[in-house]
Protein backbone atom coordinates (compact mmCIF):
# COMPACT_ATOMS: atom_id res chain seq x y z
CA UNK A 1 178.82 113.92 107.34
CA UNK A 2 176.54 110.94 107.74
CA UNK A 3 176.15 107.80 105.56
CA UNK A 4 172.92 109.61 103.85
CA UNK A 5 174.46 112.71 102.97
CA UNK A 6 177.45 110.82 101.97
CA UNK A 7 175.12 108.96 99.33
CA UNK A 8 173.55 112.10 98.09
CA UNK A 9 177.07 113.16 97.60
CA UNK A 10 178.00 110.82 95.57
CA UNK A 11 175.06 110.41 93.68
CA UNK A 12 175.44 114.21 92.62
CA UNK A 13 178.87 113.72 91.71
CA UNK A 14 177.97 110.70 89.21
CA UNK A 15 175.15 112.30 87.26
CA UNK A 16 177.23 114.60 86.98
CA UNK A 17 179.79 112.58 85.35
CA UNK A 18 177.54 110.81 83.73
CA UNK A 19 176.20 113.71 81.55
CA UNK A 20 179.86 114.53 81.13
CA UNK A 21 180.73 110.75 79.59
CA UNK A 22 177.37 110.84 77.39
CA UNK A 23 178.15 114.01 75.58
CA UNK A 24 181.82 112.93 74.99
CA UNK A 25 180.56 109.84 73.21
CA UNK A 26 178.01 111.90 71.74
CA UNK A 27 180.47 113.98 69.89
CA UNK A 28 183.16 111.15 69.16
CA UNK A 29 180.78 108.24 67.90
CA UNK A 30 178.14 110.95 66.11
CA UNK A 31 180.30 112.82 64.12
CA UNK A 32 178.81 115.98 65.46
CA UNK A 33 180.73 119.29 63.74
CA UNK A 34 182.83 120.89 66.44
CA UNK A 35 181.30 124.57 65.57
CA UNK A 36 177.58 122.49 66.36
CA UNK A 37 178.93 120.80 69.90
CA UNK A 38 182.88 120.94 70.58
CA UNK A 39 183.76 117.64 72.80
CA UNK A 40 184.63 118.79 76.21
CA UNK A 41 188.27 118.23 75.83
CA UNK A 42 187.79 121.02 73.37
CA UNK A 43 185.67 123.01 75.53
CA UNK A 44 188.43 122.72 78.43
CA UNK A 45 190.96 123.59 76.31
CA UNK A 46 189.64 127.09 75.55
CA UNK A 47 190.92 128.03 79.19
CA UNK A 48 194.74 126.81 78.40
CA UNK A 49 196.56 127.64 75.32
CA UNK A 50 197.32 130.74 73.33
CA UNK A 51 193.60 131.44 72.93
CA UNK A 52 192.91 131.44 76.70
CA UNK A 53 194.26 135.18 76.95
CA UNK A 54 192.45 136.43 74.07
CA UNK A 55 188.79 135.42 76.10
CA UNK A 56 190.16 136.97 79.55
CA UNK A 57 188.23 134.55 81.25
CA UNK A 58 189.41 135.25 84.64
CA UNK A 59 188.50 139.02 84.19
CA UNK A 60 185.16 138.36 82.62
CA UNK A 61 183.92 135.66 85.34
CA UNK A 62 184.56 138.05 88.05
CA UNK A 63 182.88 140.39 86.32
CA UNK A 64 179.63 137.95 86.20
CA UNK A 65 180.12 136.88 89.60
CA UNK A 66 179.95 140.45 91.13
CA UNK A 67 176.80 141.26 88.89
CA UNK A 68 175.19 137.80 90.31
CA UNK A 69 176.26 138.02 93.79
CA UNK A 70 175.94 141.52 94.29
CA UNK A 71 172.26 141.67 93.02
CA UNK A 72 172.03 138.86 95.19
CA UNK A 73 173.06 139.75 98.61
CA UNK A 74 171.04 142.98 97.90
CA UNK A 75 168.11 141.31 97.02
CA UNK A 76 168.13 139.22 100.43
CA UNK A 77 168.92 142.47 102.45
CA UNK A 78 166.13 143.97 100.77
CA UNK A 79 163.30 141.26 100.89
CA UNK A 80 164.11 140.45 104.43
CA UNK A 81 163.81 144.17 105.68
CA UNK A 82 160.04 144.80 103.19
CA UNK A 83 159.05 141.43 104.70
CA UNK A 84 159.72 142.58 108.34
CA UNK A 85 157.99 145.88 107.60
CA UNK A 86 155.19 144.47 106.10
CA UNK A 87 154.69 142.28 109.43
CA UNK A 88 154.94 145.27 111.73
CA UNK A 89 152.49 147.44 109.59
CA UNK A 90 149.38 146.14 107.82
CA UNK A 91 148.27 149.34 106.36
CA UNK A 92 152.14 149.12 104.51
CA UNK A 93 151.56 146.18 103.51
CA UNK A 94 147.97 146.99 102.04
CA UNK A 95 149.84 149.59 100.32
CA UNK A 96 152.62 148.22 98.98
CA UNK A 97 152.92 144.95 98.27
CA UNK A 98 150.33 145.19 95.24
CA UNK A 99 152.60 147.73 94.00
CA UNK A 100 155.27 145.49 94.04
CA UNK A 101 153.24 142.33 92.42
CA UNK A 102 152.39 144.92 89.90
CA UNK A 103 156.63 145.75 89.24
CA UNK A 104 157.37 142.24 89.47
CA UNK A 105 155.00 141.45 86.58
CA UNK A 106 157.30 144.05 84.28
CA UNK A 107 158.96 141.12 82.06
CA UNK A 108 162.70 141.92 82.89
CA UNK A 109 163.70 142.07 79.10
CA UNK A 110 161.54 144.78 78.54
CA UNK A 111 163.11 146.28 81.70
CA UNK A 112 166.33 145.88 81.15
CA UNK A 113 167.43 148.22 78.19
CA UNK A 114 165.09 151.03 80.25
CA UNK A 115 167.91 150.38 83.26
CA UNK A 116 171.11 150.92 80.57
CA UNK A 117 169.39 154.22 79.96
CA UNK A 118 169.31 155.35 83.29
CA UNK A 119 172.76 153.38 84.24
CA UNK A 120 174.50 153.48 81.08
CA UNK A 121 176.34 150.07 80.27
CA UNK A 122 178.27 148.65 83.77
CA UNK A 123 177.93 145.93 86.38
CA UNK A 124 175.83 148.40 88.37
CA UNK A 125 173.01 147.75 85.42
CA UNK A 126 173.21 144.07 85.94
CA UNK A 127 173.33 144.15 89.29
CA UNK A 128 169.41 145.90 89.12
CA UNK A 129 168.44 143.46 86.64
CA UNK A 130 169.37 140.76 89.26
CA UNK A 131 168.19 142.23 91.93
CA UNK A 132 164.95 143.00 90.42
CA UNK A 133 164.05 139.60 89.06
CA UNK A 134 164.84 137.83 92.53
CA UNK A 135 163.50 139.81 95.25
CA UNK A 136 160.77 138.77 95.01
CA UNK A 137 160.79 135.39 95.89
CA UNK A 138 162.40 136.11 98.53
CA UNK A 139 159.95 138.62 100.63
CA UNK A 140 157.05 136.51 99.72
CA UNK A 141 158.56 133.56 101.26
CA UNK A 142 159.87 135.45 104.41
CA UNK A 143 156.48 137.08 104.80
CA UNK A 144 154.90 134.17 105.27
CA UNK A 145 157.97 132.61 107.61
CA UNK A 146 157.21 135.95 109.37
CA UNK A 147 153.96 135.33 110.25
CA UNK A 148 153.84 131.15 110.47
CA UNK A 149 155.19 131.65 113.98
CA UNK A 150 152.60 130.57 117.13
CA UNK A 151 150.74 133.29 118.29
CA UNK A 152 151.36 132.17 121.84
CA UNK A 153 155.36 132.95 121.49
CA UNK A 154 154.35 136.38 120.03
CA UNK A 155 151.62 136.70 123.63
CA UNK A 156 154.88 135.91 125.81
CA UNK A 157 157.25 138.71 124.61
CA UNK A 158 154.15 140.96 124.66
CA UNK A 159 153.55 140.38 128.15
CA UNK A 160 157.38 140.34 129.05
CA UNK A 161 157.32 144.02 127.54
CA UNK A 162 159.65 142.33 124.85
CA UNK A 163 160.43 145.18 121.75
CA UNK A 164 159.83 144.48 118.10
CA UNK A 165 163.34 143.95 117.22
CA UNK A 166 163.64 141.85 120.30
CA UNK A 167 160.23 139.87 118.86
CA UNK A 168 162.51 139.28 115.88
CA UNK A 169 165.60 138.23 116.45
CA UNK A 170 164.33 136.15 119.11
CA UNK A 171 161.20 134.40 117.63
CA UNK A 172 160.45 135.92 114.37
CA UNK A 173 163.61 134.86 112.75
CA UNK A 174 164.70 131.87 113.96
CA UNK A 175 161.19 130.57 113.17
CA UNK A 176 161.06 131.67 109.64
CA UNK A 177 164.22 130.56 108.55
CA UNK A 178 163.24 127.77 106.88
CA UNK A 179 160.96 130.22 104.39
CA UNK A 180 163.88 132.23 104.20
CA UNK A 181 166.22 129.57 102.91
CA UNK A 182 163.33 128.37 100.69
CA UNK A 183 163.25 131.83 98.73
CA UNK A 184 167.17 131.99 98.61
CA UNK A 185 167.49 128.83 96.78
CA UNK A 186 165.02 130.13 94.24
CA UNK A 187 166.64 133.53 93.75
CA UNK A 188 170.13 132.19 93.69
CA UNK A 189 168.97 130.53 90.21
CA UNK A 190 167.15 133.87 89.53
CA UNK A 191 170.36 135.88 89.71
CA UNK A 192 172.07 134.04 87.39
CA UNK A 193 169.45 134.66 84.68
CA UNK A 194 169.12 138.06 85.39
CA UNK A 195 172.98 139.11 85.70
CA UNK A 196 173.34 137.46 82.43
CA UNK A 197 169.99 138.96 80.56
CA UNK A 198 171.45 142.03 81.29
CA UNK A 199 175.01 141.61 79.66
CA UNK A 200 172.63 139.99 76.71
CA UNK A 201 171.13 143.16 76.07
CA UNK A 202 174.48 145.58 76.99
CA UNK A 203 177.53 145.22 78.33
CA UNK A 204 181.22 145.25 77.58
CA UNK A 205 182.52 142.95 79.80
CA UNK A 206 181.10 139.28 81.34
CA UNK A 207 180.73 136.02 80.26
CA UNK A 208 177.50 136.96 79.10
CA UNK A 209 179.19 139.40 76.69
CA UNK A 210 181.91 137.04 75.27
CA UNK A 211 179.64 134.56 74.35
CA UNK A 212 178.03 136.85 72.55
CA UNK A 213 181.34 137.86 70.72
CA UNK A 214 182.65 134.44 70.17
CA UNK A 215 179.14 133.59 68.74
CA UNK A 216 180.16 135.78 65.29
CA UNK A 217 183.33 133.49 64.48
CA UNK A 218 181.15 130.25 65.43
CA UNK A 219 184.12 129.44 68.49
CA UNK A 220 181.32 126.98 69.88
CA UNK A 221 184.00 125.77 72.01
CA UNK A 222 184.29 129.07 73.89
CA UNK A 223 180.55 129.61 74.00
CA UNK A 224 180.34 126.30 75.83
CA UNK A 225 183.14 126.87 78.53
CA UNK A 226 181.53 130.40 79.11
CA UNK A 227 178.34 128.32 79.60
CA UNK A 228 179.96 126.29 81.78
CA UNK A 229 181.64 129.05 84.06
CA UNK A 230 178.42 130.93 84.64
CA UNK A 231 176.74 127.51 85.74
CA UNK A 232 179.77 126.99 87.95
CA UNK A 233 179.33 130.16 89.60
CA UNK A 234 175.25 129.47 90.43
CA UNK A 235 176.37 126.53 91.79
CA UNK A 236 178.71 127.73 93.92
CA UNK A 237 176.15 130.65 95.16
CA UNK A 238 173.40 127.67 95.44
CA UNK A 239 175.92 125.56 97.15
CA UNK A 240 176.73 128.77 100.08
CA UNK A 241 172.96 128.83 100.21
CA UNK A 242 172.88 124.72 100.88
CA UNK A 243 175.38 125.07 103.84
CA UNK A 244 174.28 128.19 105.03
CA UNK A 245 170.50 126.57 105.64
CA UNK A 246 172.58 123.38 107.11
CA UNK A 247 174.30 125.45 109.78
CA UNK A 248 171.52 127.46 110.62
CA UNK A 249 168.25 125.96 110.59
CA UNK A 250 167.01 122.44 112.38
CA UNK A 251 166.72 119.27 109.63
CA UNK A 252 162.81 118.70 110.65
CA UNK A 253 162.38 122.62 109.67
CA UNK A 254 163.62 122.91 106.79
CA UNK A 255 160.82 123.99 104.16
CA UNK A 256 161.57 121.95 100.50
């Protein structure tokens, strides 16, 4: 790791600390009611303790994680496969891809108790919910990676009698990687909101759904550390996404 990445590092690190060491003094020198903001020694100690077994936390944050990264990984199998269809067939594309504007447009709240209907209340239901909401991003930005690539490279494998999936892996992909990455990072936040919309509107398991449970006896403490665990698993999903684009794409490619 260089001295620049080092510093970014380490900057991260302290803001987050920082925001850590406000809202504790925040809480001790404001007199803030712990049922309106719980310190976070009181937030951390809802995962030790008699009460940590009542919230199953380990049980429900798997739970979350496999509605977030399952709707993810689908999401980026699916975008990346339209995208490359879309680039090997215009007429497709004229087809379908206002079709799919038009779907993406469907807010996902309205959406979601239509897919507990069909799916009845599961992970499976989440899983659409966040697969739905971050798609999207992610074959528009590989669409355009697709096609960003110099017509000249695409002229060579044409005239070595190169195949379409040989045109891809070769050229196609490793040029539009940087797009790629781009529309992960923006559905790996997606996911998160829509795995957790959908235990909002029904579900019986999640962190999603225990917030929702602690909210009626006013455990703010709980409803914070859930908070907390859901951010911690986006960030490790964002994080996999971060190394991912490190290892695999060029630094003077990368798209921002």
């Amino acid at each position: 790791m260089n001295d620049a990445r080092w510093t970014r590092t380490l900057m991260a690190v302290a803001s987050h600390l920082a925001l850590l060491l406000v809202w504790y003094l925040f809480v001790k020198f404001g007199n803030v009611p712990k049922f309106v903001m719980p310190s976070p020694v009181d937030t951390l100690g809802t995962l030790v303790g008699p009460r940590a077994g009542g919230y199953s936390w380990w049980s429900n944050g798997l739970v979350t994680a496999t509605e977030i990264y399952g709707g993810y990984l689908a999401a980026l199998v699916a975008g990346v496969l339209l995208a490359l269809a879309f680039t090997w067939s215009k007429p497709l594309e004229a087809l379908m891809m206002p079709l799919l504007v038009s779907l993406n447009m469907i807010p996902k709240v309205a959406l979601g108790p239509l897919i507990i209907v069909w799916f009845k209340y599961g992970i499976v239901p989440n899983m659409l919910i966040a697969f739905s909401i971050c798609v999207f991003p992610i074959l528009l930005t590989t669409v355009r990676g697709l096609r960003e690539v110099e017509p000249d490279l695409l002229d060579l494998v044409k005239s070595l009698r190169g195949s379409r999936w040989q045109t891809f892996t070769k050229i196609q992909l490793p040029g539009a990687l940087p797009y790629i990455f781009s529309g992960m990072k923006v559905a790996a936040i997606l996911a998160v909101a829509g795995a957790i919309v959908g235990e909002f509107l029904g579900s019986d398991k999640g962190l999603g759904y225990l917030m929702l449970q602690v909210q009626v006896t006013l455990d703010t403490a709980a409803m914070f550390m859930a908070v907390l665990l859901i951010t911690l698993i986006g960030m490790l999903l964002y994080g996999a996404v971060i190394l991912l684009e490190r290892a695999l794409v060029v630094p003077d490619a990368r798209v921002s």
